[in-house]
Structure formats: C-alpha cells, structure tokens
N, C-alpha and C. Protein backbone atom coordinates (compact mmCIF):
# COMPACT_ATOMS: atom_id res chain seq x y z
N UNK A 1 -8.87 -27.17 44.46
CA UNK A 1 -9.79 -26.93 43.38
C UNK A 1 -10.07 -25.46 43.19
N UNK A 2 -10.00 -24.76 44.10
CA UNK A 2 -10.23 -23.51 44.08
C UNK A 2 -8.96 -22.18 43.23
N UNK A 3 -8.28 -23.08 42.69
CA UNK A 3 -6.71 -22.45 42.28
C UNK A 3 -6.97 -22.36 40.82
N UNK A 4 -7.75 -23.72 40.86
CA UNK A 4 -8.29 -23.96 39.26
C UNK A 4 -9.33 -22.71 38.72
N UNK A 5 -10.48 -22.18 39.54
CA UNK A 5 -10.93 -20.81 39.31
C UNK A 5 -10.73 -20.19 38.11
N UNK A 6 -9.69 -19.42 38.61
CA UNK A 6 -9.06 -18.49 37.79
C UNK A 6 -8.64 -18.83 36.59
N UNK A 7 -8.01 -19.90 36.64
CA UNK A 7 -7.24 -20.18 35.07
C UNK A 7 -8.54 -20.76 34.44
N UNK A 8 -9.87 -21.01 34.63
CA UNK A 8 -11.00 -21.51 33.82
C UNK A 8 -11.57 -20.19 33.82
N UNK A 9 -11.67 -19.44 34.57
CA UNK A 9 -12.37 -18.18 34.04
C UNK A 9 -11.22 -17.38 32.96
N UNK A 10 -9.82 -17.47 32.79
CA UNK A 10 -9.44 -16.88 32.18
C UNK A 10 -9.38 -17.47 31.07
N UNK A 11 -9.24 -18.85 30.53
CA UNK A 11 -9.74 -19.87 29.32
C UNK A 11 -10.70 -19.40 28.78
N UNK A 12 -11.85 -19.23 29.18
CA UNK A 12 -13.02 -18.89 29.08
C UNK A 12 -13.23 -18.07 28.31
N UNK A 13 -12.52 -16.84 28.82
CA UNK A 13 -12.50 -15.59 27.88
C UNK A 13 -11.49 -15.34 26.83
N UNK A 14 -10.35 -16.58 26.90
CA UNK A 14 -9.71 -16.63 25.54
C UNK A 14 -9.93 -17.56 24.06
N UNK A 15 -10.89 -18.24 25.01
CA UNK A 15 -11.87 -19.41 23.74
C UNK A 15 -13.37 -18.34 23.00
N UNK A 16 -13.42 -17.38 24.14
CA UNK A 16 -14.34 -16.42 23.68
C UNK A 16 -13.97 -15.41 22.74
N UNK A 17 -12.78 -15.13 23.12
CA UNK A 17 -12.25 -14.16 21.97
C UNK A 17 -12.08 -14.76 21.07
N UNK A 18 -11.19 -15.98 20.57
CA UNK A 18 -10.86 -16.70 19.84
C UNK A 18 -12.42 -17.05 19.01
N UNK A 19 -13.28 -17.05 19.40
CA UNK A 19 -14.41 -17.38 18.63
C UNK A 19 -14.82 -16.18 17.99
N UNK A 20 -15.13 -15.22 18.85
CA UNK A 20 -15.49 -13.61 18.25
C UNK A 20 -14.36 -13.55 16.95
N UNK A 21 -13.19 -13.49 17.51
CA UNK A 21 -12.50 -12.94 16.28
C UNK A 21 -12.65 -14.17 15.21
N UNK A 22 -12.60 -15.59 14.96
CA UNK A 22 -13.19 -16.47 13.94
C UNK A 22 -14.28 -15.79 13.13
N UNK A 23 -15.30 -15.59 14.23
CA UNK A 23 -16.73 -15.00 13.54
C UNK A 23 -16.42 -13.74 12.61
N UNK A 24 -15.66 -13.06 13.34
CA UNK A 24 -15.47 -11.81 12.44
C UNK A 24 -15.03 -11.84 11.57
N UNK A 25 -13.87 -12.90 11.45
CA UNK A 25 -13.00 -13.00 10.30
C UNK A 25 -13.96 -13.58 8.93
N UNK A 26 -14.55 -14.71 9.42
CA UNK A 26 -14.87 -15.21 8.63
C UNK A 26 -16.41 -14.28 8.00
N UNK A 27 -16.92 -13.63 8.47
CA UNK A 27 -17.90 -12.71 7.94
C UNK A 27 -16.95 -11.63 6.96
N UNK A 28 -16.26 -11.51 7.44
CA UNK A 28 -15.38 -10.48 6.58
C UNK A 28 -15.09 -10.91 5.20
N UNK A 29 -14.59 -12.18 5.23
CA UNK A 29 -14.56 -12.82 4.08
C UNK A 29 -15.51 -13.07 3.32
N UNK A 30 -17.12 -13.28 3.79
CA UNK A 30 -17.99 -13.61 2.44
C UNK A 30 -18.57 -12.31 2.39
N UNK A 31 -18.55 -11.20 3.32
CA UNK A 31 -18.69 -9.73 3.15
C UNK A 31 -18.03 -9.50 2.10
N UNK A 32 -16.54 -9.88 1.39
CA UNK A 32 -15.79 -9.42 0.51
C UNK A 32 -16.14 -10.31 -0.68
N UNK A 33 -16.50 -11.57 -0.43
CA UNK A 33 -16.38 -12.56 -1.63
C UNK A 33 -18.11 -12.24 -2.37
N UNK A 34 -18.80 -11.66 -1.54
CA UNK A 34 -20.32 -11.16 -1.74
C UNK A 34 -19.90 -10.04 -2.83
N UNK A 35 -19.31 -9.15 -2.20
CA UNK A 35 -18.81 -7.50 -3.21
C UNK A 35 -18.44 -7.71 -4.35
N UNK A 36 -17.50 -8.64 -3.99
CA UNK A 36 -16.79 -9.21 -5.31
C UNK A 36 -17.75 -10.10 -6.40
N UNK A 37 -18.52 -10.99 -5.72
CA UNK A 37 -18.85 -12.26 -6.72
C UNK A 37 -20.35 -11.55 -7.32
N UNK A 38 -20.96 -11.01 -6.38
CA UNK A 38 -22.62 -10.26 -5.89
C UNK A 38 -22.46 -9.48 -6.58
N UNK A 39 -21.91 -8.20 -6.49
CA UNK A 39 -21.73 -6.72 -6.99
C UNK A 39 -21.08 -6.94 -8.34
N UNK A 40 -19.80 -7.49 -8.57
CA UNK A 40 -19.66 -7.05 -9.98
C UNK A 40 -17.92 -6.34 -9.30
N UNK A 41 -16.82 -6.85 -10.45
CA UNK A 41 -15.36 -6.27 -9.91
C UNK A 41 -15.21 -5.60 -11.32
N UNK A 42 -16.13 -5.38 -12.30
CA UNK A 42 -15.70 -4.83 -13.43
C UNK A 42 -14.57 -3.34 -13.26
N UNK A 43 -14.98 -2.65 -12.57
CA UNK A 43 -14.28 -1.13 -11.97
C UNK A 43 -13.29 -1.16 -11.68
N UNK A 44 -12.64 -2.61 -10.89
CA UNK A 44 -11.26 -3.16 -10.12
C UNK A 44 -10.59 -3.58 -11.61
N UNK A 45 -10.58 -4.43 -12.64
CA UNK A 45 -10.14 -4.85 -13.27
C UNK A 45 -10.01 -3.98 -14.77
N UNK A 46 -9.26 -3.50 -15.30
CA UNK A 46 -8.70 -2.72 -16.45
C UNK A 46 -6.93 -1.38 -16.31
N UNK A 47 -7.49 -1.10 -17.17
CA UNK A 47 -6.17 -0.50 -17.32
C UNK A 47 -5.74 0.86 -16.02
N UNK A 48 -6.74 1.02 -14.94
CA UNK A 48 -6.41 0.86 -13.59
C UNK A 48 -5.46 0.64 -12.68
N UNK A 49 -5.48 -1.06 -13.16
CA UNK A 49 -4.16 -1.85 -12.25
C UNK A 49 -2.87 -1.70 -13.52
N UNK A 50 -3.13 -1.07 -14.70
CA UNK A 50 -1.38 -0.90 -15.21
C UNK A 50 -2.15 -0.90 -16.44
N UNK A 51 -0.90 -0.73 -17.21
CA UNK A 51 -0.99 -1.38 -18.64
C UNK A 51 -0.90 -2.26 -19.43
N UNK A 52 -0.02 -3.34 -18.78
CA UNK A 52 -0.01 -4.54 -19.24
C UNK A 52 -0.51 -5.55 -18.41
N UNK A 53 -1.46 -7.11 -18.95
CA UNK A 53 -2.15 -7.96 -18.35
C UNK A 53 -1.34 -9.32 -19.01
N UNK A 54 -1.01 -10.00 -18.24
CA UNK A 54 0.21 -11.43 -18.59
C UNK A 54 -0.78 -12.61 -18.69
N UNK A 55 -1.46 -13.69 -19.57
CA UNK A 55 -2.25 -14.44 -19.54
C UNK A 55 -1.68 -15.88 -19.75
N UNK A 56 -1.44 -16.97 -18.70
CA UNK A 56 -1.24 -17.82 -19.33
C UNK A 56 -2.29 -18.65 -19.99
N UNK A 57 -2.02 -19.85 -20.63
CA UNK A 57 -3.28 -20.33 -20.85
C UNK A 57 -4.34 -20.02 -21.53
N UNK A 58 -3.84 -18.96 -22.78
CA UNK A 58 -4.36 -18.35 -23.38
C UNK A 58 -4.99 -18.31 -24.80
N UNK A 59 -5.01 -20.01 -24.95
CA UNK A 59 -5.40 -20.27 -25.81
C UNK A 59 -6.87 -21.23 -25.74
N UNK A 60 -7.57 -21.67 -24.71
CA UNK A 60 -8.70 -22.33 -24.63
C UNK A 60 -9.30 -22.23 -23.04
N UNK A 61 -10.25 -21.97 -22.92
CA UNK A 61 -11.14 -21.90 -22.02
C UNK A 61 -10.80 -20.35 -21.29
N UNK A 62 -10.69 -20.51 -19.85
CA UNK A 62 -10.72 -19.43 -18.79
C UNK A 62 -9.87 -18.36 -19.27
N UNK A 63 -8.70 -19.32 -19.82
CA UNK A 63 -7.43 -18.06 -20.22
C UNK A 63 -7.80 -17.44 -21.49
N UNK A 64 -8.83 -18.02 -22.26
CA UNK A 64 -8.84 -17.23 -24.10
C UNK A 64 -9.92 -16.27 -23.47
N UNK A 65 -10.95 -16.18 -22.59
CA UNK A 65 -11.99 -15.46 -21.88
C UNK A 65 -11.20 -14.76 -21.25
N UNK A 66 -10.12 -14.42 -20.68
CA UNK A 66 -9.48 -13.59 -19.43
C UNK A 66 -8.35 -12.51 -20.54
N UNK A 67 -7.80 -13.02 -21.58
CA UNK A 67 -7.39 -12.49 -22.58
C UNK A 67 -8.42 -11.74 -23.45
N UNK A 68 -9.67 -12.33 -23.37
CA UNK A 68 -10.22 -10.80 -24.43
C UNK A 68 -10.97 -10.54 -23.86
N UNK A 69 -11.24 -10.64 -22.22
CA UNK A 69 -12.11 -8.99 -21.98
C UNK A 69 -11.05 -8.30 -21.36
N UNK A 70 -9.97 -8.54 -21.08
CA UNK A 70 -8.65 -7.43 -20.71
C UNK A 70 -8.62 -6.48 -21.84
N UNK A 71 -8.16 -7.09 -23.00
CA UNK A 71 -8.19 -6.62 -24.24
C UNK A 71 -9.38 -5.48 -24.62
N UNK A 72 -10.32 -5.99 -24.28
CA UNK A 72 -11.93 -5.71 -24.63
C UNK A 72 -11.50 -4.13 -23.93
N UNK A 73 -11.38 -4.18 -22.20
CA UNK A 73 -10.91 -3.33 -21.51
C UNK A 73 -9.80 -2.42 -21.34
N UNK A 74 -9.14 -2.17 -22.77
CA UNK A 74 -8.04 -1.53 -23.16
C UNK A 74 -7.16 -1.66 -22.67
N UNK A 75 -6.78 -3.34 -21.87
CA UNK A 75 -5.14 -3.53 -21.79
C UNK A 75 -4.29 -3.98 -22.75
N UNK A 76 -3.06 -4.20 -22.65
CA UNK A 76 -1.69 -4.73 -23.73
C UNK A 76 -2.05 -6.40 -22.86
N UNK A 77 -1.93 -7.24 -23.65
CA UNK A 77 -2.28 -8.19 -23.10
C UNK A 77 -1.12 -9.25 -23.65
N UNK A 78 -0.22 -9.78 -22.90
CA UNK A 78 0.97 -10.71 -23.64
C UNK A 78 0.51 -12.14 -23.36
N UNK A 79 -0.31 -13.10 -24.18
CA UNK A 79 -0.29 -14.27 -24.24
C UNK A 79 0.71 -15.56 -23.74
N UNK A 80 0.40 -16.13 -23.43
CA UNK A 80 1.29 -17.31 -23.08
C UNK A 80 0.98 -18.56 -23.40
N UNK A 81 1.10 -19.65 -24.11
CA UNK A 81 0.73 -20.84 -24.52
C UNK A 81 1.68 -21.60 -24.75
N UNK A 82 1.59 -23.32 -24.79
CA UNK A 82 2.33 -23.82 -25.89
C UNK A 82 2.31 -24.28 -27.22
N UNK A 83 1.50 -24.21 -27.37
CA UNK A 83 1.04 -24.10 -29.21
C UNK A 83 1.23 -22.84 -29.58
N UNK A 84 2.17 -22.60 -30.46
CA UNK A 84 2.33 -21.14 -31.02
C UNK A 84 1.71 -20.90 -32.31
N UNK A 85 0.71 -21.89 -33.00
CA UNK A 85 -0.39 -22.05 -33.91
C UNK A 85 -1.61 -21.85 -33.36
N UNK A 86 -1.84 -22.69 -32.16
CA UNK A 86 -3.49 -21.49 -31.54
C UNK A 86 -2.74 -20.29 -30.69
N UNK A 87 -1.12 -19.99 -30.50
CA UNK A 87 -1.48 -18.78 -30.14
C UNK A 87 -1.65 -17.57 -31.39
N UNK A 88 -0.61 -17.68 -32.15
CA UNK A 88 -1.58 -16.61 -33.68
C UNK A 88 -3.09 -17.00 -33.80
N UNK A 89 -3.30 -18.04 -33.57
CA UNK A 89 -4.97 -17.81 -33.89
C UNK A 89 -6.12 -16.86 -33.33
N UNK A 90 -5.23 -17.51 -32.13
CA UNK A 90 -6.17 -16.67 -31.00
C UNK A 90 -5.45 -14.68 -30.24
N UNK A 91 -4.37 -14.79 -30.82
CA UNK A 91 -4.26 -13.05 -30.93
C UNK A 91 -4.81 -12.51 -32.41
N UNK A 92 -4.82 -13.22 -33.28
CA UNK A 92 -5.51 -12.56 -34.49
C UNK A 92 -7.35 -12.05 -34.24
N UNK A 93 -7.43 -13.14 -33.39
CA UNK A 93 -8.78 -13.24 -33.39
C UNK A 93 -8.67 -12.50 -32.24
N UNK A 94 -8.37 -11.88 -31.10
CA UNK A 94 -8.03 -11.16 -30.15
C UNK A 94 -7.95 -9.00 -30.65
N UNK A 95 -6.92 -9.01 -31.54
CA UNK A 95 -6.66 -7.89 -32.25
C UNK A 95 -7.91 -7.69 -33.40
N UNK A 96 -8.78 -8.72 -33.68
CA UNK A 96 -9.61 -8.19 -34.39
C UNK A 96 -11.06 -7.41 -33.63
N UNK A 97 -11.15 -8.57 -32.45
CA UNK A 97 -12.24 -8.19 -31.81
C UNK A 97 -11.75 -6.82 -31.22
N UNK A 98 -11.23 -6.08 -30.65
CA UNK A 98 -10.66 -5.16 -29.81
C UNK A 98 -10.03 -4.43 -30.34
C-alpha cells in the first residue's frame, strides 16, 4: 500500500492542474465573450478587417442587418441569396441607405 503513495500524490496534482487550467480557460472565455458582447466590437468590425464583406443570406433577417451596417461602415459588401428579386431589392435599398 505504501507504493500506492506516490502515484496518488502525483494524481493529485495532475487533477489539480487540470482543474486550474479548466478554470482559467474557461474565465478567459467569458472575459472575452464579456468585451465582446458587454463592451461593444463596433472598432473590430469595418473596413479595418479589408475591403470587402461576403454576406450570405442577405436578403431577410440577420443577413439583410449584417449587410447594411457593413455597408453603413464603408465596406464593398457582395450579397448572396437565392432569390435574385429580393436580392435587387434589397441592394437597391442597401445603396440607397449608404
């Protein structure tokens, strides 16, 4: 029993690390998702990361919102849909606002 010792004290301290570094990790992450969601990524997102912004889905909901504040934010913004009737709709209405 006494052989056993060692290899439980050395478990010990690798279930310990293994937890420390979990903890850390995972603080790290809502540390970042806080900055991000909390603070505001307006500064990260515009013509910054390039000149051109690729949108699929760009004709209703998340994607017609993600297409005109890029736009809004002075990128080239290339649409993607399959209706090519709401997509003129919605770059007309895109090029007017912007």
């Amino acid at each position: 029993m006494e052989t056993a010792l060692p290899a439980a004290g050395f478990l010990y301290w690798v279930g310990a690390g293994t937890v420390a570094y979990l903890a850390l990790r995972i603080s790290y992450s809502l540390f970042w998702a806080l900055r991000v969601w909390g603070v505001g990524n307006e500064a990260w997102v515009g013509p910054g990361l390039g000149e051109w912004a690729v949108v699929t889905g760009s004709t209703d909901g998340i994607g017609k919102s993600y297409a005109e504040q890029l736009a809004k934010r002075g990128m080239n913004v290339v649409l993607i849909s399959r209706s090519q009737d709401k997509l003129n709709q919605v770059s007309n209405e895109i090029i007017t606002c912007a």
